[in-house]
Each structure stands twice: as structure tokens, then as C-alpha cells.
Protein backbone atom coordinates (compact mmCIF):
# COMPACT_ATOMS: atom_id res chain seq x y z
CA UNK A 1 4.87 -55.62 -25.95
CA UNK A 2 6.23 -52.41 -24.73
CA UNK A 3 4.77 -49.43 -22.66
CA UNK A 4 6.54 -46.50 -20.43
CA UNK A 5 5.14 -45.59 -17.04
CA UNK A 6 5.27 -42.35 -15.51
CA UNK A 7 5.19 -40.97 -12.21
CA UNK A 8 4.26 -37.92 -10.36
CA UNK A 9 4.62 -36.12 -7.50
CA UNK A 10 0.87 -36.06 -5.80
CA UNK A 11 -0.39 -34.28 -2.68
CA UNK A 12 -3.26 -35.11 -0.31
CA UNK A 13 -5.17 -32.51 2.51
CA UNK A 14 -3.55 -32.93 5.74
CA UNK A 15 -5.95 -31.29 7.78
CA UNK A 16 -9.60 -30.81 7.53
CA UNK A 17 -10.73 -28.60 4.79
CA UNK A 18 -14.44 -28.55 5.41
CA UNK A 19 -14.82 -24.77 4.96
CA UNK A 20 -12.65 -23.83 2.10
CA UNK A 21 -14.73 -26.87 -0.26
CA UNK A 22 -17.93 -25.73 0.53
CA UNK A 23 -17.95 -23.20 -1.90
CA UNK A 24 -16.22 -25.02 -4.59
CA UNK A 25 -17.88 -26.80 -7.60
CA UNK A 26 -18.16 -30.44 -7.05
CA UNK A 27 -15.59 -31.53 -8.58
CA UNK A 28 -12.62 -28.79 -9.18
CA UNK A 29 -9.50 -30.10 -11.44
CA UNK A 30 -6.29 -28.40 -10.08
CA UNK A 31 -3.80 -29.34 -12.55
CA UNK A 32 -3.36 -33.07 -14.13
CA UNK A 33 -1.56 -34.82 -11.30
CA UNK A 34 -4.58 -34.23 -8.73
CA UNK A 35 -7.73 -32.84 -7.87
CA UNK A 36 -10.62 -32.54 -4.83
CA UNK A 37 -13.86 -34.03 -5.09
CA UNK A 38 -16.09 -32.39 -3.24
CA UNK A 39 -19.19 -34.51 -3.22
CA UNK A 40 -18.92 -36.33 0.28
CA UNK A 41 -19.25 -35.33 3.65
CA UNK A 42 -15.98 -34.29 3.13
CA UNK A 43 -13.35 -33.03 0.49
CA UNK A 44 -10.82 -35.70 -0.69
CA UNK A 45 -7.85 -35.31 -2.75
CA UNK A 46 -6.92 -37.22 -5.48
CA UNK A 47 -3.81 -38.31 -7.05
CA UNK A 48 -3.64 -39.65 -10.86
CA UNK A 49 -1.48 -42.17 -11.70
CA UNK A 50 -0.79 -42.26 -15.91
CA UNK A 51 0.92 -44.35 -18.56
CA UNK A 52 1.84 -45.00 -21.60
CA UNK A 53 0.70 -48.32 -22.90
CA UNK A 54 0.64 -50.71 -26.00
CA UNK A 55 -2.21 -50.87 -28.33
CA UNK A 56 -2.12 -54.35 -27.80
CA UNK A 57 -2.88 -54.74 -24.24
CA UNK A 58 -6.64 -54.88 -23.59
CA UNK A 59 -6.74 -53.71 -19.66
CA UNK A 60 -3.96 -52.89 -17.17
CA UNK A 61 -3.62 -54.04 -13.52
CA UNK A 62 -2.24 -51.47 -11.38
CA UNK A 63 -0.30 -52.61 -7.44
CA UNK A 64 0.24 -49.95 -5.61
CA UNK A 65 2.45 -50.67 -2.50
CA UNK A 66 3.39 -48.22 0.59
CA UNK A 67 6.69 -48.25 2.48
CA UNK A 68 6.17 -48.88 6.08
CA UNK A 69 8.86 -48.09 8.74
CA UNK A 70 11.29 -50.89 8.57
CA UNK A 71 11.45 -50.32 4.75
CA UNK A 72 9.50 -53.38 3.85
CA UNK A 73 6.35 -52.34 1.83
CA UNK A 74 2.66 -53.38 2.03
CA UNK A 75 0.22 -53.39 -0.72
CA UNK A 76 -2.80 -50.98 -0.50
CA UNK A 77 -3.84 -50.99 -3.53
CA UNK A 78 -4.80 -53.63 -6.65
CA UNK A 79 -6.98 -52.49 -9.93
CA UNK A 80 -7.84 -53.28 -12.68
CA UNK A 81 -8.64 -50.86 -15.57
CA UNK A 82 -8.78 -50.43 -19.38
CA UNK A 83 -7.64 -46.52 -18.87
CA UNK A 84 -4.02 -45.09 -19.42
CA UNK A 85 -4.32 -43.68 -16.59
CA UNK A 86 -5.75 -44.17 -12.35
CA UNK A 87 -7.47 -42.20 -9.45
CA UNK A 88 -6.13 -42.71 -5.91
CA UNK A 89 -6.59 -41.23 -2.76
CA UNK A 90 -3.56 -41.69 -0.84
CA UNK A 91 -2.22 -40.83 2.59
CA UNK A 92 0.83 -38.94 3.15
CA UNK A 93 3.91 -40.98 2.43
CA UNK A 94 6.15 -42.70 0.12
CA UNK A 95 4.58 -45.86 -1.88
CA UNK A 96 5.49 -47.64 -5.37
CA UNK A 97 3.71 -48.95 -8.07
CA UNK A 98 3.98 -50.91 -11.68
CA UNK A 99 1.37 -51.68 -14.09
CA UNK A 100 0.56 -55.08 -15.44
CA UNK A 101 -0.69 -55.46 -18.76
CA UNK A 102 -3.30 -58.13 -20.04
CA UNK A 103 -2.61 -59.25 -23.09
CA UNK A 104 -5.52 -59.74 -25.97
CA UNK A 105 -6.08 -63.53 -24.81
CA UNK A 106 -6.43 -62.19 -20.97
CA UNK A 107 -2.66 -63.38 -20.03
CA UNK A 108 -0.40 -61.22 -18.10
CA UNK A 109 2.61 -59.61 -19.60
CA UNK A 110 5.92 -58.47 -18.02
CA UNK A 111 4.90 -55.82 -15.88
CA UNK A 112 6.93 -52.62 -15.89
CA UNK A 113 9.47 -52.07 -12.96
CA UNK A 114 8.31 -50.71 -9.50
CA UNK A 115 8.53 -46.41 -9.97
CA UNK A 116 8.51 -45.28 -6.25
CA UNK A 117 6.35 -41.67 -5.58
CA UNK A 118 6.01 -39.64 -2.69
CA UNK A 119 2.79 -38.48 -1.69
CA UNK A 120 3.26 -35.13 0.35
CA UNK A 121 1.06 -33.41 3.13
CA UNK A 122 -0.58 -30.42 1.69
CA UNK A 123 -1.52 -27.91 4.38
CA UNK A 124 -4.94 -25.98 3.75
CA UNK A 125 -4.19 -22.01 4.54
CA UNK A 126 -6.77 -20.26 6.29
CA UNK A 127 -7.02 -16.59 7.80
CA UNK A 128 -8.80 -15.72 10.72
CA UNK A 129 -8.10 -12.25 11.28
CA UNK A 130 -5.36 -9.50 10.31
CA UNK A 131 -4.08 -6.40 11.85
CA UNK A 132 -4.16 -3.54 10.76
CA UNK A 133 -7.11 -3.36 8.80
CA UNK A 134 -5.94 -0.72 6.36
CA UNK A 135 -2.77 1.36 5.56
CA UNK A 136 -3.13 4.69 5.60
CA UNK A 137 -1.08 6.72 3.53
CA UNK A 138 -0.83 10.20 5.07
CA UNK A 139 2.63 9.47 6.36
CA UNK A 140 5.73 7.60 5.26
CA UNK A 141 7.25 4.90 7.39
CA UNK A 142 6.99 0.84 7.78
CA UNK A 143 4.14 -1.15 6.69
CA UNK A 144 3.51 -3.94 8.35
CA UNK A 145 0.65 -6.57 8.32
CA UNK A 146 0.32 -9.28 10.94
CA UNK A 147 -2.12 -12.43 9.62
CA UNK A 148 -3.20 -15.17 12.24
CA UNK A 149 -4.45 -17.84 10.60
CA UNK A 150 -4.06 -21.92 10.21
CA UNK A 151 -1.22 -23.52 8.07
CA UNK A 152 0.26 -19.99 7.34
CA UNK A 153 3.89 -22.06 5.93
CA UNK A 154 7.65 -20.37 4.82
CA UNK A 155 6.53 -21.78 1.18
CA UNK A 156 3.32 -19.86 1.87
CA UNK A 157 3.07 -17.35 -0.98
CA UNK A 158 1.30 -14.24 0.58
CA UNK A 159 0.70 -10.87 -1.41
CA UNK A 160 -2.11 -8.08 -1.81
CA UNK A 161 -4.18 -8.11 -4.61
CA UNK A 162 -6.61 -5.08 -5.95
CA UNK A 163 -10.13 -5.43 -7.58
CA UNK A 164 -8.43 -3.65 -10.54
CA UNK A 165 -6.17 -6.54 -10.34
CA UNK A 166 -3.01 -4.96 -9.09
CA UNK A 167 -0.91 -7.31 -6.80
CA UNK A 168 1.19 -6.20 -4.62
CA UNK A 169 3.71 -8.44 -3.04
CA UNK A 170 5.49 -8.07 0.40
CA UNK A 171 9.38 -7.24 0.43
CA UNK A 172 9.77 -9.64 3.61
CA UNK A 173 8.04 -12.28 5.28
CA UNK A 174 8.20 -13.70 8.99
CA UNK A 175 6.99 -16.62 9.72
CA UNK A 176 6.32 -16.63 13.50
CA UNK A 177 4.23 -19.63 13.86
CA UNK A 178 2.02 -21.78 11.63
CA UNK A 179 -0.80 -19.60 13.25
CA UNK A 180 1.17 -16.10 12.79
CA UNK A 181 3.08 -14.61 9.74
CA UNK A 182 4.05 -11.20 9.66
CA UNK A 183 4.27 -9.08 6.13
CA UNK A 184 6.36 -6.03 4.99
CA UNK A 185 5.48 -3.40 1.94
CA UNK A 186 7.40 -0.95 0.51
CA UNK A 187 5.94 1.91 1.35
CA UNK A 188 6.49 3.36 -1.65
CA UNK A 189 5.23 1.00 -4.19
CA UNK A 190 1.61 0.76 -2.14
CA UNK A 191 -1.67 2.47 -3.93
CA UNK A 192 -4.97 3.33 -2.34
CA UNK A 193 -7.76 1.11 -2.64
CA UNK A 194 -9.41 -2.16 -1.91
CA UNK A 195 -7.80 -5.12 -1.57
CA UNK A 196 -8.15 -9.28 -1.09
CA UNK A 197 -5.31 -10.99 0.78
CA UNK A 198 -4.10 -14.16 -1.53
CA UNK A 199 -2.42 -17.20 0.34
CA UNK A 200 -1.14 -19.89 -1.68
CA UNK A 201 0.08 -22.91 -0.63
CA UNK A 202 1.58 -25.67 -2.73
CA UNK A 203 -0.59 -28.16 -4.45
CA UNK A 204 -3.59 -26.70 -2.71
CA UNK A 205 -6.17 -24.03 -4.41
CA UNK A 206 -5.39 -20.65 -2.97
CA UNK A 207 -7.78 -18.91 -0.41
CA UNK A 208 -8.48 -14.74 -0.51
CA UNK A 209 -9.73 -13.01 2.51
CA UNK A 210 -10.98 -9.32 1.57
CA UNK A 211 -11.62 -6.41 3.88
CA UNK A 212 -7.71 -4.88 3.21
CA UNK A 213 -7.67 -1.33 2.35
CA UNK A 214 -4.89 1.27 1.41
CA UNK A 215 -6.22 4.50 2.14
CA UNK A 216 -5.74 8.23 2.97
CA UNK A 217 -6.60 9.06 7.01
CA UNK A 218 -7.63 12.47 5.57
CA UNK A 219 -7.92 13.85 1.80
CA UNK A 220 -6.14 17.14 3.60
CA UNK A 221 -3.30 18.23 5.60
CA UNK A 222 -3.64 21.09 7.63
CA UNK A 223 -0.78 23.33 8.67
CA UNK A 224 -1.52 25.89 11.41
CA UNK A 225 1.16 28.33 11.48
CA UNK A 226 2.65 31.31 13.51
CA UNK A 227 4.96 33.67 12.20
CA UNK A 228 7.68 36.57 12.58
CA UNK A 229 7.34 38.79 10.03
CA UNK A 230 9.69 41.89 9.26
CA UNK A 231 9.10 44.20 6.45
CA UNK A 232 11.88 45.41 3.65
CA UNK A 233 10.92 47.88 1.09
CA UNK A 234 12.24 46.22 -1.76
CA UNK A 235 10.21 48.71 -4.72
CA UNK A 236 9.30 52.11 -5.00
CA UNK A 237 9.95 55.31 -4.06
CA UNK A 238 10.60 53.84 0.13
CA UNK A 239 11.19 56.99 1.31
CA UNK A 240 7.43 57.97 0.77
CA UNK A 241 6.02 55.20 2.80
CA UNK A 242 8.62 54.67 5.42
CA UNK A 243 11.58 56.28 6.90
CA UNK A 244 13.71 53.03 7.75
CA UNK A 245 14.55 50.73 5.33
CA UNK A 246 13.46 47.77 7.51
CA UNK A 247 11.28 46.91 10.30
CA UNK A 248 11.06 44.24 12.78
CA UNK A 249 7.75 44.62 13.57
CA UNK A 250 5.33 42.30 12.16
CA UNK A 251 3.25 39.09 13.28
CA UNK A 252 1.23 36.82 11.16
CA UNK A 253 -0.90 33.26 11.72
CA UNK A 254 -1.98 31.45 8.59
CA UNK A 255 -3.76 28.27 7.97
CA UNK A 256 -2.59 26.22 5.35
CA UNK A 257 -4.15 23.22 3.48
CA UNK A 258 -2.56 20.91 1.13
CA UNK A 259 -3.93 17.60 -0.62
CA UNK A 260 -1.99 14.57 1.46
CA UNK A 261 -2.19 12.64 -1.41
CA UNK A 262 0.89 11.38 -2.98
CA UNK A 263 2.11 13.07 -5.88
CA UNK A 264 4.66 14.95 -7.73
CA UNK A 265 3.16 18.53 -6.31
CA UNK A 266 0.63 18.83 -4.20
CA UNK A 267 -1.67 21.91 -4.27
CA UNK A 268 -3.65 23.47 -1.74
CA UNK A 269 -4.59 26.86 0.10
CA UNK A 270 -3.17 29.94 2.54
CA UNK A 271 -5.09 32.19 4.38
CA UNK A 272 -2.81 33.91 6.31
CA UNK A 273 -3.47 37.21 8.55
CA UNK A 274 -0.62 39.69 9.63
CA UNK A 275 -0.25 42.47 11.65
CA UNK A 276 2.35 45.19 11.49
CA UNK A 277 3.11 47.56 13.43
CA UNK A 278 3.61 51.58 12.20
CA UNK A 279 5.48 52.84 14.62
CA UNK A 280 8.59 51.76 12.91
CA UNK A 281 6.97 53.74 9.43
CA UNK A 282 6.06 57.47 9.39
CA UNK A 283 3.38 57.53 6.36
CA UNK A 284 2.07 54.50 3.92
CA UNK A 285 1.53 57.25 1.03
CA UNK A 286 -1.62 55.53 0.99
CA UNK A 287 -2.10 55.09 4.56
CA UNK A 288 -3.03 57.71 7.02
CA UNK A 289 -0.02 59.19 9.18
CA UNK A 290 2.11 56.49 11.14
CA UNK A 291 3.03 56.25 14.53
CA UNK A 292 1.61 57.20 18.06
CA UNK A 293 0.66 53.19 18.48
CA UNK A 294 -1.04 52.75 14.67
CA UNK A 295 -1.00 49.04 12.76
CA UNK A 296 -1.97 47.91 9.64
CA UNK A 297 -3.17 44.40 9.16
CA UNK A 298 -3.54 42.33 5.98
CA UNK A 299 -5.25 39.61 5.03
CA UNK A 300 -4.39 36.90 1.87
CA UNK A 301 -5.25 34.35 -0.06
CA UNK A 302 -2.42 32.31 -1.75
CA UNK A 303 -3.01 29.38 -4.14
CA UNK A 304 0.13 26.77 -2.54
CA UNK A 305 2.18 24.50 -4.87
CA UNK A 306 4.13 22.14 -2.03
CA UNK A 307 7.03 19.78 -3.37
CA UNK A 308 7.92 17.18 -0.92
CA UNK A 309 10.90 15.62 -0.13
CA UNK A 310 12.58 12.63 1.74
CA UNK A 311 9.40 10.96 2.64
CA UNK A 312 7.13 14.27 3.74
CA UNK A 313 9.85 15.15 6.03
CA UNK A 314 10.75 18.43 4.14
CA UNK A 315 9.14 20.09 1.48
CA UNK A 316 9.55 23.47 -0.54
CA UNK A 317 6.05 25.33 -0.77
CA UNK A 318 5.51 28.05 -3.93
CA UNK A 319 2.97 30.46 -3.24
CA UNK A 320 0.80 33.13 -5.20
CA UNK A 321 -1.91 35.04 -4.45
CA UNK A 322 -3.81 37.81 -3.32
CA UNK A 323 -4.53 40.12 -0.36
CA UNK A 324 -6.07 43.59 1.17
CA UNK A 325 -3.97 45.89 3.33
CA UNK A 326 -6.06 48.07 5.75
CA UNK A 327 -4.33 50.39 8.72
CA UNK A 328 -6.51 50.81 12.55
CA UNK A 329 -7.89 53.82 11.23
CA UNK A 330 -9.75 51.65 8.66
CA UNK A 331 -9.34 54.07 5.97
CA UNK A 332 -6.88 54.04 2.64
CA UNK A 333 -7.05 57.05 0.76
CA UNK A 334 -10.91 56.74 1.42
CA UNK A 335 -10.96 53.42 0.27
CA UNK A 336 -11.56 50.43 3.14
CA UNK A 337 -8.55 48.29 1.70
CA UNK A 338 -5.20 48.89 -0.42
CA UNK A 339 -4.67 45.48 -2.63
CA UNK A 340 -1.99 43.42 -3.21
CA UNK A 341 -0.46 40.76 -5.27
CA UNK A 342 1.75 37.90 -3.56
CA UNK A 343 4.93 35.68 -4.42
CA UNK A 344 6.12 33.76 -2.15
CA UNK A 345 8.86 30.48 -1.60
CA UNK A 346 9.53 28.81 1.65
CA UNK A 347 10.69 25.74 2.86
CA UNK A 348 9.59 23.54 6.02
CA UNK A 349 11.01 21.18 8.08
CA UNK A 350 9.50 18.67 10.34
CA UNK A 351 11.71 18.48 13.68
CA UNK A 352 9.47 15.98 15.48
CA UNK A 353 6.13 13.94 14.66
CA UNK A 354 4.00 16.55 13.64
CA UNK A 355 5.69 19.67 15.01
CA UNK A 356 7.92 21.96 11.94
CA UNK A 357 9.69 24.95 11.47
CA UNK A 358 9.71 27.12 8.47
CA UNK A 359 11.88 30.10 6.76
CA UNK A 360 11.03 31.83 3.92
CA UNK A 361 10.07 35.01 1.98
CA UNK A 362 6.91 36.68 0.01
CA UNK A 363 7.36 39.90 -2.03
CA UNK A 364 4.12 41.92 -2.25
CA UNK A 365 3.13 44.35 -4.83
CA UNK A 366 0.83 47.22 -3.66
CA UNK A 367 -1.45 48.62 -6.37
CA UNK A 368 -1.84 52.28 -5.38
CA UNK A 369 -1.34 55.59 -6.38
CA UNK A 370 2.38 55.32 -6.37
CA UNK A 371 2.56 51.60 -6.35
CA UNK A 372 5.38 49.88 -4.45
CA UNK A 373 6.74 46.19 -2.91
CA UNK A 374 7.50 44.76 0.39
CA UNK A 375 9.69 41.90 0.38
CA UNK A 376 8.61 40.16 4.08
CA UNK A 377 10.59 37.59 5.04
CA UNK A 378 9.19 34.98 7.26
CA UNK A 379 10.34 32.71 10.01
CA UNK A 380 7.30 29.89 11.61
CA UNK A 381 6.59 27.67 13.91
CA UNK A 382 3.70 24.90 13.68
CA UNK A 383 1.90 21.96 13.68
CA UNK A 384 0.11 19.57 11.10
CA UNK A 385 -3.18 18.29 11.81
């Protein structure tokens, strides 16, 4: 008669699991090696023992012996069973076993030889709390999530996982303490949402926590500016609206707000006022007579196209729009307001947190009776909100 035994590799709970079984089915099948039976007081593991036998042999006997400290071993276990195969619950450690055969007039056959198997701890994960609660993506920099929790292991797999079903795995992992484990993302492969936080540990089901988000702190970002402003006459006959061909005199404050989401462009709003002063100009052809203390102030509205770069800390800004000029007297040729079209390019820079500086340029087109342009080159200081 001949037969082959095979062994496994089996794990058993090594620490109470009370809480993570109570939700499970009663009995949940993990792979073929083991599984947890749930229908006690408490879980218990269970390893299976298989063979192959002889279709001769009407039942098997199956010893099952642990090694004890001095090497000698004890026997734990002795069954009988007409199965290929047995369900043990062992303790942590390193045992042996054969199988016996019983022959079809009830005699025992040569048993196989003794196949020694180790029977490993298996450490339930658990979380108990996690800091922070969400990223926010707003700003670049590290991400970092800290879990405190029970059994938290260096095999411990650990990632993110979205109800879409997007996982996200950490580029590092430090293990602190069984109790502590602290988690780093690429910032740049992260994506808003809601996610569960997976922990698997081997030969164990894993365990999800949810209550993770990736998010946006605000949809907006808002940039409050103030500017220097000269004026060039860049178009038109510049003679007719101003004796020099540049002046230093000009002012301006905008707000500015641009989607903070992440993206290739981001679009978003100006309203920017300015003030200039005439004393610099003799006559706007347009514009009543300059000088003797007179201004003109404009207001605008500019559609902004914002490309950033090297993680939001500079960025080019493209802007278009429109806008009303109007001098102190408040009158243009009768009319209130003289119109214009904008173009403008600039680039920012942030020099610390949330403080920037900005240089750039907008040419504006006057529509008038003799229509002309203003290139107005700008220099700003500001802040993001």
C-alpha cells in the first residue's frame, strides 16, 4: 500500500480576537491550510492537515506530536478518521505528525514517516485611532499618517484604499512600536476622496478602518495683491494723449481667485482697480485736460489661466479681459467710462509660506475716438489666503 503525506505551514490567533469575529460569518474559510470558526465564545483557528492516501485503506489514524524544550516531543494529538484530510487547533510551535493507515481487515499498515510543521503566531491588527484625519491638498509637501493601533507588524501590509476602489500604497513605512506605525505618500500620486485604511497581516483576514479623507481645505485660492504700476504708450498717435512717453505714476490692488485644485491649468478671476495719476499726461484725447492734481482710475475684469510649477511654488498666470477707464472729473467725452480690452502675462513667486512677489505686464487697448494702447507693466507684492 502506498500514500504521500503533505504538510503545511498553519497559523493560530495569538491574541484575543473577540472584536474583529464578531462580524464575521460563522464559519469564514481563509484559504485551504486554515480557517476561524466563529461559533464559540470565542474565535479559534484552525489548521488542516491533508493527504494523499490508497484506495485500499478504509480509515487513517493521525499522531500528532509537539516538540517541547529539550527536543524530546510529546503527543497531543491521536485520531482516527476516514477523511484525506484533518482539523486541528494548535498552539504556536513546532510539532510532527504521520498518518497510519487501516487496512480493509482493520490492521495497521506502515505508517508514513514523521513530516515536522511549524505552527506560527498570527497577530490580529487592530486600529484605534489615526492622525491626521484627512490630507488636504491645497499645498504640496510631506504626507504623513501616524496609526496607533494593536499588532501593527514590519510584515504589516498598510495602504489606502478608495470606495471607487483605488488603492493607494505608502512609499515608506516606520514601524515605531507594535502600537505605532507611521506612513508616507507621495504627494503627488494622492487623489481626493474617501478612503478605508487596509491592514493586512499574514495568515490573518485583513481589517479596514474608514473615516480617511483626501481633500481640498478650500475649492479657491485667493491672491490679494498690491501693485506699482507705470504706464508706456505702446499704440497710437502718443503724442495726443500724453506728452512723455512714460510715467511712473500708477497704483493698483486686485483680488485674484484661482481653483486650488490640481491640474494642468487652473482658471480663475481678477478684479483689479488702479489709479493713475495725470500729472505726468497733459490730455487723454478722450479725457478732459491733465494736470493741476487730476487721476484717472480703472477698473477690470480678467478671466486668469495660472500654470503652476515646482509644486505651487511658482506659477505663470495668462490674463484677458475687460475694463472701464474714468478720470476725477467723471466725464469721457460725455460718456461716464472709456473701455478697454486687456492682455496680460505675469509670473509669481512665493518667497515664504504664503507671502509672493510678482512681475509682469498687461497691454490695454482703448476703444475711442482715436483708439490707442498702454502697455503697463506691473511689479506686486501679496499674500494667498
Amino acid at each position: 500500500m502506498s500514500y504521500m503525506v503533505s504538510n503545511s505551514l498553519f497559523i493560530r490567533r495569538g491574541i484575543a480576537i473577540f472584536f474583529l469575529f464578531s462580524v464575521m460569518p460563522f464559519l469564514y474559510a481563509q484559504d485551504e491550510n486554515y480557517f476561524f470558526d466563529t461559533s464559540g465564545a470565542s474565535p479559534r483557528f484552525f489548521q488542516r492537515l491533508s493527504w494523499t492516501g490508497n484506495e485500499h485503506a478504509i480509515d487513517y489514524e493521525v499522531i500528532i506530536e509537539r516538540r517541547e524544550r529539550g527536543g524530546e516531543y510529546t503527543e497531543v494529538l491521536r485520531e482516527r478518521t476516514e477523511e484525506l484530510l484533518i482539523n486541528v487547533s494548535l498552539a504556536a510551535g513546532d510539532y510532527r505528525y504521520r498518518v497510519v493507515p487501516l487496512n480493509l481487515l482493520g490492521q495497521n499498515a506502515e505508517g508514513s514517516e514523521w513530516k515536522a510543521f511549524e505552527v506560527k503566531a498570527a497577530y490580529i491588527p487592530s486600529i484605534v485611532k489615526f492622525n491626521p484625519v484627512v490630507f488636504f491638498l491645497d499645498r504640496y509637501g510631506v504626507k504623513e499618517l501616524e496609526i496607533i493601533g494593536n499588532n501593527l507588524l514590519e510584515e504589516s501590509e498598510i495602504y489606502l484604499q478608495k470606495t471607487t476602489g483605488l488603492s493607494i500604497y505608502p512609499i515608506e513605512k516606520t514601524v515605531i512600536s507594535k502600537e505605532r506605525v507611521k506612513l508616507t505618500f507621495d504627494d503627488l500620486k494622492l487623489v481626493s476622496g474617501e478612503y478605508e485604511i487596509h491592514v493586512k497581516n499574514p495568515g490573518v483576514p485583513e481589517i479596514t478602518t474608514g473615516g480617511f479623507s483626501i481633500a481640498y481645505r478650500k475649492p479657491l485660492d485667493i491672491f490679494l495683491k498690491i501693485s506699482w504700476i507705470p504706464v508706456v504708450p505702446v499704440l497710437g498717435e502718443t503724442k495726443i494723449f500724453m506728452d512723455q512717453h512714460f510715467s511712473i505714476g500708477g497704483m493698483g490692488l486686485s483680488f485674484e481667485v484661482i481653483s486650488s485644485a490640481r491640474s494642468s491649468f487652473n482658471g480663475g478671476l481678477e478684479l483689479a482697480v488702479s489709479v493713475f495719476s495725470m500729472d505726468a499726461m497733459s490730455t487723454f484725447k478722450d479725457f478732459s485736460d491733465g494736470g493741476n492734481g487730476d487721476f484717472c482710475a480703472e477698473f477690470d475684469l480678467n478671466f486668469a489661466f495660472q500654470k503652476q510649477f515646482m509644486y505651487k511654488k511658482m506659477s505663470v498666470t495668462v490674463r484677458l479681459g475687460v475694463g472701464g477707464t474714468m478720470n476725477n472729473d467723471g466725464l469721457i467725452n460725455d460718456d461716464a467710462i472709456l473701455f478697454h480690452f486687456n492682455f496680460g502675462l505675469s509670473y509669481l513667486y512665493f518667497l515664504y509660506k504664503s507671502f509672493f512677489v510678482e512681475a509682469g505686464a498687461n497691454f490695454s487697448y482703448y476703444y475711442s475716438q482715436d483708439s490707442f494702447g498702454l502697455l503697463r507693466p506691473r511689479l506686486s507684492v501679496g499674500w494667498i489666503f
